[in-house]
N, C-alpha and C. Protein backbone atom coordinates (compact mmCIF):
# COMPACT_ATOMS: atom_id res chain seq x y z
N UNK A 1 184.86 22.34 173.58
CA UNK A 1 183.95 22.95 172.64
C UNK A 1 184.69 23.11 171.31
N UNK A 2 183.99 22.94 170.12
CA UNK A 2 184.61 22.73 168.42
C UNK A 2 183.83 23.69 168.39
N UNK A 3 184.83 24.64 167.31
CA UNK A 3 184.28 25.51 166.64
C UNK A 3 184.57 25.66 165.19
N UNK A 4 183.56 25.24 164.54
CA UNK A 4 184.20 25.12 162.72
C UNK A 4 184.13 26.48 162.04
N UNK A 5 185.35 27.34 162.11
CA UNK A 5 184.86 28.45 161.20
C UNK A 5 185.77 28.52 159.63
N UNK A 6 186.73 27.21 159.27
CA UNK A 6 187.10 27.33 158.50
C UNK A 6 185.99 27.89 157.34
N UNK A 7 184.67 26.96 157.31
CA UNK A 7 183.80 27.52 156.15
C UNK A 7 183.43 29.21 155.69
N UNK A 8 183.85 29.91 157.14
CA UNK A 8 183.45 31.67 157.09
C UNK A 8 185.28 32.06 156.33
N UNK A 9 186.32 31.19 156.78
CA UNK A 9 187.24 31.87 156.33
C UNK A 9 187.56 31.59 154.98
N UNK A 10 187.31 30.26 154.71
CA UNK A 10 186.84 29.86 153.17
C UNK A 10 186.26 30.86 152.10
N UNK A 11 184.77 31.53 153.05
CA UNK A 11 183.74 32.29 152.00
C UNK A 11 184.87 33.62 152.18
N UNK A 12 185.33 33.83 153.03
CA UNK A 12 185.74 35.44 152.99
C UNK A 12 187.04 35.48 152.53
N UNK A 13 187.76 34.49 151.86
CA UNK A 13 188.85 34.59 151.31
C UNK A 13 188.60 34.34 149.99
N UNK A 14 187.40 33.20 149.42
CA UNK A 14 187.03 33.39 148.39
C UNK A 14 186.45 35.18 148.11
N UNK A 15 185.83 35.41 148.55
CA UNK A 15 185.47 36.82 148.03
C UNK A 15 186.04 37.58 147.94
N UNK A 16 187.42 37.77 148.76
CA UNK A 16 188.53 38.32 148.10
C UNK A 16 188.92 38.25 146.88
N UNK A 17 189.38 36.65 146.99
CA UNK A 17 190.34 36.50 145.48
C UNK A 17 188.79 37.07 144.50
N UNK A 18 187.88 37.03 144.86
CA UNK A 18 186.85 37.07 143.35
C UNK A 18 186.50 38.66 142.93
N UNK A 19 186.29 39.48 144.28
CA UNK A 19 186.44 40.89 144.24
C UNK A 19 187.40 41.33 143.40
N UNK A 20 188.56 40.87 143.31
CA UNK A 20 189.80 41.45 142.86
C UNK A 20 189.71 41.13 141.10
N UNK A 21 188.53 40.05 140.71
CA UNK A 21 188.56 39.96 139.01
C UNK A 21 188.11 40.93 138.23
N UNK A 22 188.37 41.05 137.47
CA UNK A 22 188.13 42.20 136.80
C UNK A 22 187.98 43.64 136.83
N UNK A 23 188.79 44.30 137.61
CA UNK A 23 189.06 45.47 138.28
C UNK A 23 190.27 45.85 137.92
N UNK A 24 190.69 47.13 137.91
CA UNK A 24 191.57 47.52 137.06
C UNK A 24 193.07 47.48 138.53
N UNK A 25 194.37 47.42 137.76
CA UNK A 25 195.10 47.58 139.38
C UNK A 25 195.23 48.76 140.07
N UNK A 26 195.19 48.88 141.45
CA UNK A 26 194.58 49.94 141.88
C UNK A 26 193.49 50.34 142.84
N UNK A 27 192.11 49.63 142.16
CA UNK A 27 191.11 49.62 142.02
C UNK A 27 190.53 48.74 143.35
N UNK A 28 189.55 49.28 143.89
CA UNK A 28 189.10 48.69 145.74
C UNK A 28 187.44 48.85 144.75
N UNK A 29 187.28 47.56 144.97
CA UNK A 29 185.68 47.32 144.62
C UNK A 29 185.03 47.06 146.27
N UNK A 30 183.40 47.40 146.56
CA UNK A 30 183.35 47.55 148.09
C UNK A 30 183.06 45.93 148.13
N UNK A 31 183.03 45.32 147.77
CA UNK A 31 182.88 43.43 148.33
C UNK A 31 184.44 43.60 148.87
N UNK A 32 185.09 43.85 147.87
CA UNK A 32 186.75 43.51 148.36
C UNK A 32 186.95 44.68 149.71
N UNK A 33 186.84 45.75 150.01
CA UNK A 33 186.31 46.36 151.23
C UNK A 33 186.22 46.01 152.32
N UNK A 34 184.50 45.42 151.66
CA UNK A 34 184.09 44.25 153.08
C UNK A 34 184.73 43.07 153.51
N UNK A 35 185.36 42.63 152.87
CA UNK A 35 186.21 41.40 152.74
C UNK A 35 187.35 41.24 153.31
N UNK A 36 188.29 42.57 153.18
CA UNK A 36 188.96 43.13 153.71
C UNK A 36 189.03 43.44 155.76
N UNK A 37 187.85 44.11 155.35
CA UNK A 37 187.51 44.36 156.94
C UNK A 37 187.20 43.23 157.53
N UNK A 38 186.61 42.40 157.13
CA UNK A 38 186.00 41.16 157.90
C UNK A 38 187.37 39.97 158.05
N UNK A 39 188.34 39.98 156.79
CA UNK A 39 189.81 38.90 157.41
C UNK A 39 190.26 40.32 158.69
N UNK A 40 190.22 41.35 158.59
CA UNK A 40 191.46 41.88 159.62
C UNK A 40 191.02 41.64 160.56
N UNK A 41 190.52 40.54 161.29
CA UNK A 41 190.54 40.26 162.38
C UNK A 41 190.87 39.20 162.38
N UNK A 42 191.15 38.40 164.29
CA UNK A 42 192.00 37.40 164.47
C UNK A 42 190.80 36.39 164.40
N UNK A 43 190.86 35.72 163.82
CA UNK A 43 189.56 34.23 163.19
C UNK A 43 190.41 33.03 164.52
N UNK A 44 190.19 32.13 165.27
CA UNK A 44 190.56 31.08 166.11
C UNK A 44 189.51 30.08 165.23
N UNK A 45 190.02 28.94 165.01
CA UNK A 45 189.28 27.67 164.51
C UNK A 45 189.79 26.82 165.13
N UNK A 46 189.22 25.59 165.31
CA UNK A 46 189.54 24.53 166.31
C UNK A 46 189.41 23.25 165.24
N UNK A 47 190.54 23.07 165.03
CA UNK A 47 190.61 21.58 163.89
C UNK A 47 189.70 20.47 164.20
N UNK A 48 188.86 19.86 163.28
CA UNK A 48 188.04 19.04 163.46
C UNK A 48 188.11 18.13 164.18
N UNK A 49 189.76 17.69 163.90
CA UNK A 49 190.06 15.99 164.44
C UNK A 49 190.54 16.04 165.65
N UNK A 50 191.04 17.41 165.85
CA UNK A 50 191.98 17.81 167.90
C UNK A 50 191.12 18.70 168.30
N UNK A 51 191.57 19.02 169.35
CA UNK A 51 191.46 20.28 170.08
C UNK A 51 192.46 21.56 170.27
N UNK A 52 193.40 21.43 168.83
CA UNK A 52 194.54 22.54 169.02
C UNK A 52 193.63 23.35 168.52
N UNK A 53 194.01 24.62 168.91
CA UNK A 53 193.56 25.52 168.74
C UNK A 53 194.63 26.57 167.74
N UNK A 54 194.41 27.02 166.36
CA UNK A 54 195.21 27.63 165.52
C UNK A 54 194.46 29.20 165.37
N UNK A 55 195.46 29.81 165.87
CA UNK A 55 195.08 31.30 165.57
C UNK A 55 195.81 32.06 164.49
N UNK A 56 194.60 32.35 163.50
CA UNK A 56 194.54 33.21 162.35
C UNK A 56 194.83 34.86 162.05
N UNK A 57 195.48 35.37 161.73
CA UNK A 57 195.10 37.11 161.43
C UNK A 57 195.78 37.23 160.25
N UNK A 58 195.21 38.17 159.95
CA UNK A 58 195.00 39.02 158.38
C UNK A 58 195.49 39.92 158.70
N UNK A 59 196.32 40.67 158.17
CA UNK A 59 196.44 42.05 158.47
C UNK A 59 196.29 43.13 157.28
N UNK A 60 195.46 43.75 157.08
CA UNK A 60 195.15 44.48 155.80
C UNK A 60 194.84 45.62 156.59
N UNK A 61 195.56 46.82 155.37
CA UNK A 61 195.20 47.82 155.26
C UNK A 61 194.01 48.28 155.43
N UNK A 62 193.36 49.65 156.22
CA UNK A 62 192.07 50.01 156.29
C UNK A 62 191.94 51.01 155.03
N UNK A 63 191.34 50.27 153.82
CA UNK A 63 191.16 51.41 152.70
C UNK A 63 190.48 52.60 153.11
N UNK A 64 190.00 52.76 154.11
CA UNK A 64 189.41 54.66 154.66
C UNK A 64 190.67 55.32 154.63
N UNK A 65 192.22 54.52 155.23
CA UNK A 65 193.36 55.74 155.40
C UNK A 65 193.81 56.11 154.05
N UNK A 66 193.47 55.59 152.97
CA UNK A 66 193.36 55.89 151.61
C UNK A 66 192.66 56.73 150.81
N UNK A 67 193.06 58.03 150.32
CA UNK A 67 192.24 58.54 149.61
C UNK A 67 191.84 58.33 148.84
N UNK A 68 192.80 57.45 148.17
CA UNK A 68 192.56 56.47 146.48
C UNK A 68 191.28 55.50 146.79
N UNK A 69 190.87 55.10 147.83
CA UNK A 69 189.69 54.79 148.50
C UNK A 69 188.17 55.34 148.04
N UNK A 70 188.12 56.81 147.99
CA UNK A 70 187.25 57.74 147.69
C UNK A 70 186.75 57.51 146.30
N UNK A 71 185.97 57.38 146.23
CA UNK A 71 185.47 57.09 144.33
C UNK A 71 185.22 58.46 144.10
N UNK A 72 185.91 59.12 143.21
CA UNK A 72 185.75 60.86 142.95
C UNK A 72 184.64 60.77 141.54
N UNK A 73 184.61 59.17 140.87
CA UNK A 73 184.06 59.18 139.97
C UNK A 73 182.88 59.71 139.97
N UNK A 74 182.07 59.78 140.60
CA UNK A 74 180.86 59.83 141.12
C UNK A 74 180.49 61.31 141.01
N UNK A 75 181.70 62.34 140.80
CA UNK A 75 181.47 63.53 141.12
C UNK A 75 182.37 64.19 139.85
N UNK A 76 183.25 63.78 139.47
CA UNK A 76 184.40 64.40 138.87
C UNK A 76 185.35 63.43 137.59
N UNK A 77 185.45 63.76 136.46
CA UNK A 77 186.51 62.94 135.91
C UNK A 77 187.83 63.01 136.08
N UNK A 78 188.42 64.03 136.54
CA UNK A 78 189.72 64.43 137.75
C UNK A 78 190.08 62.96 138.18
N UNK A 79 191.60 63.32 138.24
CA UNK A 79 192.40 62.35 138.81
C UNK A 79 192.79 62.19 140.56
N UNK A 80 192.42 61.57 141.01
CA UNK A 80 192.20 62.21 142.43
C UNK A 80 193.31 63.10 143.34
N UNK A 81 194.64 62.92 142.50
CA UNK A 81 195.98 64.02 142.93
C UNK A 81 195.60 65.08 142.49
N UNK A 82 194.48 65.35 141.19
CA UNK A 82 194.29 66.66 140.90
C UNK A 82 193.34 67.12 141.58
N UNK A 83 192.12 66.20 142.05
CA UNK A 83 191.13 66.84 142.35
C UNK A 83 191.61 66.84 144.46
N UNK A 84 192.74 65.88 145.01
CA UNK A 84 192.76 66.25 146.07
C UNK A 84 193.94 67.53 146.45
N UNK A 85 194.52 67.92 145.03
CA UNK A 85 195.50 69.21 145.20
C UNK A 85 194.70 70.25 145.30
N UNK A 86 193.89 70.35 144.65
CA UNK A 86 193.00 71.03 144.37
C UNK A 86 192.37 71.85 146.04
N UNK A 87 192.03 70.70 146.65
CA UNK A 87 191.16 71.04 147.49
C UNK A 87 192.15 71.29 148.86
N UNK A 88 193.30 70.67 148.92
CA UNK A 88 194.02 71.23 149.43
C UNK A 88 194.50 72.72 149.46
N UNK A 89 195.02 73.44 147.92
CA UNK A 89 195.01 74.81 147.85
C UNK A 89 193.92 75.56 148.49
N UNK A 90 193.05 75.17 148.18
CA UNK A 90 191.92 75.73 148.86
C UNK A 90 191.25 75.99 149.99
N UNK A 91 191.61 74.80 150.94
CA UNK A 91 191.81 74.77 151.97
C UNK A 91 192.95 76.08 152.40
N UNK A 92 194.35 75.77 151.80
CA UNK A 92 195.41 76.58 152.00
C UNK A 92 195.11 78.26 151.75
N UNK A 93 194.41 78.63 151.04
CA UNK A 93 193.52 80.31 150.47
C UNK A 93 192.79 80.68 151.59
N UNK A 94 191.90 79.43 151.99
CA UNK A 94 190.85 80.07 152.94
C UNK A 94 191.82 80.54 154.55
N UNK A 95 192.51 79.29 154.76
CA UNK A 95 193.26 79.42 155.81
C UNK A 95 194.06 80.80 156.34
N UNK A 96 194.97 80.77 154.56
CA UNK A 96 195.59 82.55 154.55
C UNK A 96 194.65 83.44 154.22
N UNK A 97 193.67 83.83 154.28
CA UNK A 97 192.65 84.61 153.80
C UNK A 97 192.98 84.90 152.57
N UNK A 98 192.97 84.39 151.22
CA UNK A 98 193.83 84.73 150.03
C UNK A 98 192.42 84.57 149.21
N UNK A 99 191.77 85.85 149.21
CA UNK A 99 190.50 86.35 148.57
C UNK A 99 190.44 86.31 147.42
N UNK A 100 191.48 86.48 146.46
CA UNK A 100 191.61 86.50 145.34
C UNK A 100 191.61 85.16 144.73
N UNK A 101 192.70 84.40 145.58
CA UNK A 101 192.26 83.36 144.55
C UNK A 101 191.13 82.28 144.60
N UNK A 102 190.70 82.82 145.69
CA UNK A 102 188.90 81.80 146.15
C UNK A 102 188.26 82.34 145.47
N UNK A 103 187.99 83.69 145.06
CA UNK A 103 187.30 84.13 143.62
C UNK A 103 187.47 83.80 142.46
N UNK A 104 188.90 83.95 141.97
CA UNK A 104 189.61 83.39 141.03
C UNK A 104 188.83 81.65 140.42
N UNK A 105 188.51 81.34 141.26
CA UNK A 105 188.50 79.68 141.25
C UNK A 105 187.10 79.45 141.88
N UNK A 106 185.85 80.68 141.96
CA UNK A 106 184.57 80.22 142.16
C UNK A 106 184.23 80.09 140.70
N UNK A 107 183.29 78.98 140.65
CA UNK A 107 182.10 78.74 139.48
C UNK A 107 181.65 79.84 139.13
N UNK A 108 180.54 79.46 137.88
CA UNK A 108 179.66 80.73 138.00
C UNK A 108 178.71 81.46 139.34
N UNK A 109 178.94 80.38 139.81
CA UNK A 109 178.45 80.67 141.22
C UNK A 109 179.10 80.14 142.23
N UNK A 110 178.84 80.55 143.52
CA UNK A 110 179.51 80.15 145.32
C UNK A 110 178.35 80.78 146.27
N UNK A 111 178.24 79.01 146.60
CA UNK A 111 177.22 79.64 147.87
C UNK A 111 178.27 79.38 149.25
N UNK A 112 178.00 80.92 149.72
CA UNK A 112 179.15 81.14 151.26
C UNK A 112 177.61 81.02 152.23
N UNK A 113 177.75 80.03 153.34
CA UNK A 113 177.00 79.47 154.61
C UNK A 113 175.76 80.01 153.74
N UNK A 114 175.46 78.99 153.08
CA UNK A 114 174.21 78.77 152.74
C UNK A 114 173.17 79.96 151.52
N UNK A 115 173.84 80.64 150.95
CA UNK A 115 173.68 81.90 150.35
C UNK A 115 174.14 81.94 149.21
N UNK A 116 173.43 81.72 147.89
CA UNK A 116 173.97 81.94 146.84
C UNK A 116 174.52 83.33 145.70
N UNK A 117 176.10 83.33 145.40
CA UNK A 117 176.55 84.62 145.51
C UNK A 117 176.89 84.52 143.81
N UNK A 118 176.45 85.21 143.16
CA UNK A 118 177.19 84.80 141.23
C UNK A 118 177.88 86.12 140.77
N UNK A 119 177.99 87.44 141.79
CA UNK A 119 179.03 88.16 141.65
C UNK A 119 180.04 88.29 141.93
N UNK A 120 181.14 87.86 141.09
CA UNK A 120 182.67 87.82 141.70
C UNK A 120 182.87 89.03 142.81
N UNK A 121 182.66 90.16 142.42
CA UNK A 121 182.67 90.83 143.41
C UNK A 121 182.06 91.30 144.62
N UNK A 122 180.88 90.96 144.43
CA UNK A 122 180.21 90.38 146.07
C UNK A 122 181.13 89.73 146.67
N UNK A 123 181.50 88.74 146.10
CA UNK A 123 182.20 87.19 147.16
C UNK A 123 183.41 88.41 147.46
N UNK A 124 183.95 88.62 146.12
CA UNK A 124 185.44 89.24 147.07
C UNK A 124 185.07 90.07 148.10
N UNK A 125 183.69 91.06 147.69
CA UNK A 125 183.39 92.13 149.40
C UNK A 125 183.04 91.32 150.52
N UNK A 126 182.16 90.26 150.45
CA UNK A 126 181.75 89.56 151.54
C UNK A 126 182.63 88.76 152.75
N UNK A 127 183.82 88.43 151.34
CA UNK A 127 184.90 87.48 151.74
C UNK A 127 185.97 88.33 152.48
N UNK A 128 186.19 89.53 152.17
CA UNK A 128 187.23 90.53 152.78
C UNK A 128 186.94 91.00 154.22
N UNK A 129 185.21 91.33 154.40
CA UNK A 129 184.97 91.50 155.59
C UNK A 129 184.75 90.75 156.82
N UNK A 130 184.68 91.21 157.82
CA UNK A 130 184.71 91.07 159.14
C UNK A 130 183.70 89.60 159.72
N UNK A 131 182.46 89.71 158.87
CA UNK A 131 181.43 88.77 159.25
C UNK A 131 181.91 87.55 158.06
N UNK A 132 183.05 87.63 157.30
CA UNK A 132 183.32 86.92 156.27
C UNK A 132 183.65 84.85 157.25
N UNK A 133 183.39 84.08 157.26
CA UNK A 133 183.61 82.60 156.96
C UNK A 133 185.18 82.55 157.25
N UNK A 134 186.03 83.26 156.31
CA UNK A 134 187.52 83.38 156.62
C UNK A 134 188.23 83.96 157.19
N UNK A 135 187.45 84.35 157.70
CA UNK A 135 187.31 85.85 159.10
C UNK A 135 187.43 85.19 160.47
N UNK A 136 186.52 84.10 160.63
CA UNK A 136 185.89 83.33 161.64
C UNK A 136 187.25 82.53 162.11
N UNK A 137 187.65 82.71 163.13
CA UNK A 137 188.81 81.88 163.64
C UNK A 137 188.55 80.51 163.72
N UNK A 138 187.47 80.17 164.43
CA UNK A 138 186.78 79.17 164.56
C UNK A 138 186.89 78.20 163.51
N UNK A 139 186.05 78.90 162.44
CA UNK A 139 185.91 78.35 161.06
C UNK A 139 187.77 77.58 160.56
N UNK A 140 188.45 78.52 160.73
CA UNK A 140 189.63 78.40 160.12
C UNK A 140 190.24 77.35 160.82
N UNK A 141 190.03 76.70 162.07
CA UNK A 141 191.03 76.38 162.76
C UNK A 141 190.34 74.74 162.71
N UNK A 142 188.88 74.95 162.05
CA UNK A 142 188.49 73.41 161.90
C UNK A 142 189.22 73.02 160.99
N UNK A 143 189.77 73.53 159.62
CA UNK A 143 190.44 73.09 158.50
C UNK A 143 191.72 72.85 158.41
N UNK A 144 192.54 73.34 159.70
CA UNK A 144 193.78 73.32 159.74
C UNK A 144 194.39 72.03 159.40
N UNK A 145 193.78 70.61 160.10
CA UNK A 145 194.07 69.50 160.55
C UNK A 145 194.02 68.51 158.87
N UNK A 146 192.19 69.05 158.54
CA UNK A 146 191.81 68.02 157.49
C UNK A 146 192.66 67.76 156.38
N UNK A 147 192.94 66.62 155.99
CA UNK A 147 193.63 66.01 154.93
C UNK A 147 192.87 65.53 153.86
N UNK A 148 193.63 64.95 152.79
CA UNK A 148 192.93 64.17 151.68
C UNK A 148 191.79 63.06 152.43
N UNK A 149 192.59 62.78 153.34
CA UNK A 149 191.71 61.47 154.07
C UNK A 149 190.55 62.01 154.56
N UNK A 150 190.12 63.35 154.61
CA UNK A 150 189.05 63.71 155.19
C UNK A 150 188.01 64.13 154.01
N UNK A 151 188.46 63.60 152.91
CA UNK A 151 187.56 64.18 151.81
C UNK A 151 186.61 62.72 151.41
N UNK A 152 185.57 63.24 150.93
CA UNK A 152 184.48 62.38 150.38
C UNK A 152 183.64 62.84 149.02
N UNK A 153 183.03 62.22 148.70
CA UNK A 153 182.39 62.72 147.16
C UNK A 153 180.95 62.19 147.11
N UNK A 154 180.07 62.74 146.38
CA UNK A 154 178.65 62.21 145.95
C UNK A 154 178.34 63.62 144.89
N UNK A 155 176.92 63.12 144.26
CA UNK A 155 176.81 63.70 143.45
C UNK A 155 176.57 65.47 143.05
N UNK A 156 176.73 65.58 144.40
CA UNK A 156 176.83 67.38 144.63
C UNK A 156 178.02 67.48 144.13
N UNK A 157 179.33 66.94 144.50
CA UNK A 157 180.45 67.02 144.25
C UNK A 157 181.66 66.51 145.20
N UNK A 158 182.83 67.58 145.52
CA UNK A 158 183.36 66.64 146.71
C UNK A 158 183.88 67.66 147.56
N UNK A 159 183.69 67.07 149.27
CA UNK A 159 183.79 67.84 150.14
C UNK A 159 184.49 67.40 150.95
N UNK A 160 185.23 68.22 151.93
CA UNK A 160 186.08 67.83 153.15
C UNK A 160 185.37 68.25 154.55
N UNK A 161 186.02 67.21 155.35
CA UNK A 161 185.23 67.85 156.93
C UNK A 161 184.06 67.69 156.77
N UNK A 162 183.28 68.26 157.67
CA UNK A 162 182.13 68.16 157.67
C UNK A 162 181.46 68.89 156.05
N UNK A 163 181.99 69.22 155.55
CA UNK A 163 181.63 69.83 154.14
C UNK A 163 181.70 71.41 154.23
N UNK A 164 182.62 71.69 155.49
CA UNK A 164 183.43 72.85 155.34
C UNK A 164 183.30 73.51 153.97
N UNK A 165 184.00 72.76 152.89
CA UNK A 165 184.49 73.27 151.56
C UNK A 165 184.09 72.02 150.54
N UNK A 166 183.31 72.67 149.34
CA UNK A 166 182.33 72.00 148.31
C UNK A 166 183.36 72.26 147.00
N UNK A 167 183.72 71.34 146.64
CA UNK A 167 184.28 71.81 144.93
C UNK A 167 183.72 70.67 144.00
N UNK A 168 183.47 71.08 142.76
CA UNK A 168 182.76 70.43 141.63
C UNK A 168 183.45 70.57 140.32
N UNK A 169 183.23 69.78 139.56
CA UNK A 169 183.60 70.06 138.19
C UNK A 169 182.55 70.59 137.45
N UNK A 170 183.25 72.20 136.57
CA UNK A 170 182.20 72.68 135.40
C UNK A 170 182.72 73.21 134.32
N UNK A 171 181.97 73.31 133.41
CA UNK A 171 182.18 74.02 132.62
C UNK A 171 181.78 75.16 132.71
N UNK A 172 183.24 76.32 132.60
CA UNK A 172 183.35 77.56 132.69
C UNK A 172 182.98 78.46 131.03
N UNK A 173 182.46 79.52 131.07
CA UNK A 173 182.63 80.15 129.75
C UNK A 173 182.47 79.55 128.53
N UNK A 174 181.43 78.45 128.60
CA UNK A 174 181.32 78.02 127.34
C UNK A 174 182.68 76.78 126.78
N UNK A 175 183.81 76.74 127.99
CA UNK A 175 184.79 75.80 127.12
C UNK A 175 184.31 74.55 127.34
N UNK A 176 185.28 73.57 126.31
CA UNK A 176 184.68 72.43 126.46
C UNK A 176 185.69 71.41 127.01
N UNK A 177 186.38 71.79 128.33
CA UNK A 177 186.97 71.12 129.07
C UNK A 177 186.38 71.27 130.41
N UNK A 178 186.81 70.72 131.27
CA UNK A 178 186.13 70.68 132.60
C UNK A 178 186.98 70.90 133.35
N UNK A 179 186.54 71.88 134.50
CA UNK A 179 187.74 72.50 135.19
C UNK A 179 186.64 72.09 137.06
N UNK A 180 187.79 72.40 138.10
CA UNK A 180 187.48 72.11 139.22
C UNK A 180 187.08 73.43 139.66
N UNK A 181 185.78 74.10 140.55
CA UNK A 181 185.83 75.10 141.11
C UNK A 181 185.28 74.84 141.95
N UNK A 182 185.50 76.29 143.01
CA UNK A 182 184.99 76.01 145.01
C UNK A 182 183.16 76.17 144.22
N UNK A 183 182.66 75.26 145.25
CA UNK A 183 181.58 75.75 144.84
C UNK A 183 180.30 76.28 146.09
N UNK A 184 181.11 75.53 147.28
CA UNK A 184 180.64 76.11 148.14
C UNK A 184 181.59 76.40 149.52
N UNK A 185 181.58 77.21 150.32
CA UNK A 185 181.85 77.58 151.71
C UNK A 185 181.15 77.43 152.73
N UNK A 186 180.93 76.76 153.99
CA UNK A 186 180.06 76.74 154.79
C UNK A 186 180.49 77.19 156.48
């Protein structure tokens, strides 16, 4: 039995090299993605004129173990070390129960499990007590693990885990820079 798949490894290596034009370095466009995913596997083709059989593999990186992967554009003009430090501290606050600075660093607003809160000091009473989100062992012990790699973005903003923790870019107080804040808790 012949099997001609040079022509699939042809198209999917062309779409590589072509994905990669005009993109800045760095830069994972999703053709190059797909392209990606589809060489990392082992391709077998069977030469036209024999029956040897030549086995192929690719071995590429899975851009998901990449955070640089994540298009933050979509959500944030942040650099993604800033916007994934970011969410790391935060992670790190909720974990230590560090009330202050999850206030410190809410928007004009924070909605905690579904509840929208625009008094700093609500959140700090809500957040201090017993029925508080950071209270919840449970809660805490889902976040322990998550990494940059667990973060994603769309136009709400960008979240980790299951969307555990929401942060966005705003403008605070009228300035005219853009700063990162929690914007939600769940």
């Amino acid at each position: 039995m012949k099997r001609y798949s040079s022509p699939i490894i042809y198209a999917v290596m062309t779409a590589v090299l072509l994905a990669g034009c005009g993109k800045a370095a760095g830069e994972t466009t999703a053709l190059e993605t797909e392209a990606s995913a589809a060489t990392s596997a082992v391709v077998e083709m069977t030469a036209a004129s024999s029956d040897e059989t030549i086995a192929v593999e690719t071995v590429v990186t899975d851009p998901s173990e990449s955070a640089a992967a994540v298009d933050y554009s979509v959500a944030s003009d942040k650099s993604a070390e800033e916007i994934e430090g970011f969410m790391m501290q935060v992670k790190d606050w909720i974990i230590n129960g560090d009330v202050d600075s999850i206030v410190d660093h809410m928007g004009d607003s924070i909605y905690i499990q579904g509840v929208e809160y625009t008094d700093p000091e609500a959140v700090r009473s809500l957040l201090s007590g017993e029925e508080s989100p950071i209270s919840n062992s449970e809660y805490v012990d889902s976040l322990r693990d998550l990494t940059s790699n667990d973060m994603f973005a769309n136009s709400y903003g960008i979240s980790i885990g299951d969307g555990q923790i929401w942060i966005q870019d705003t403008y605070t107080n009228g300035s005219d820079n853009c700063t990162l804040v929690i914007s939600t808790i769940n």
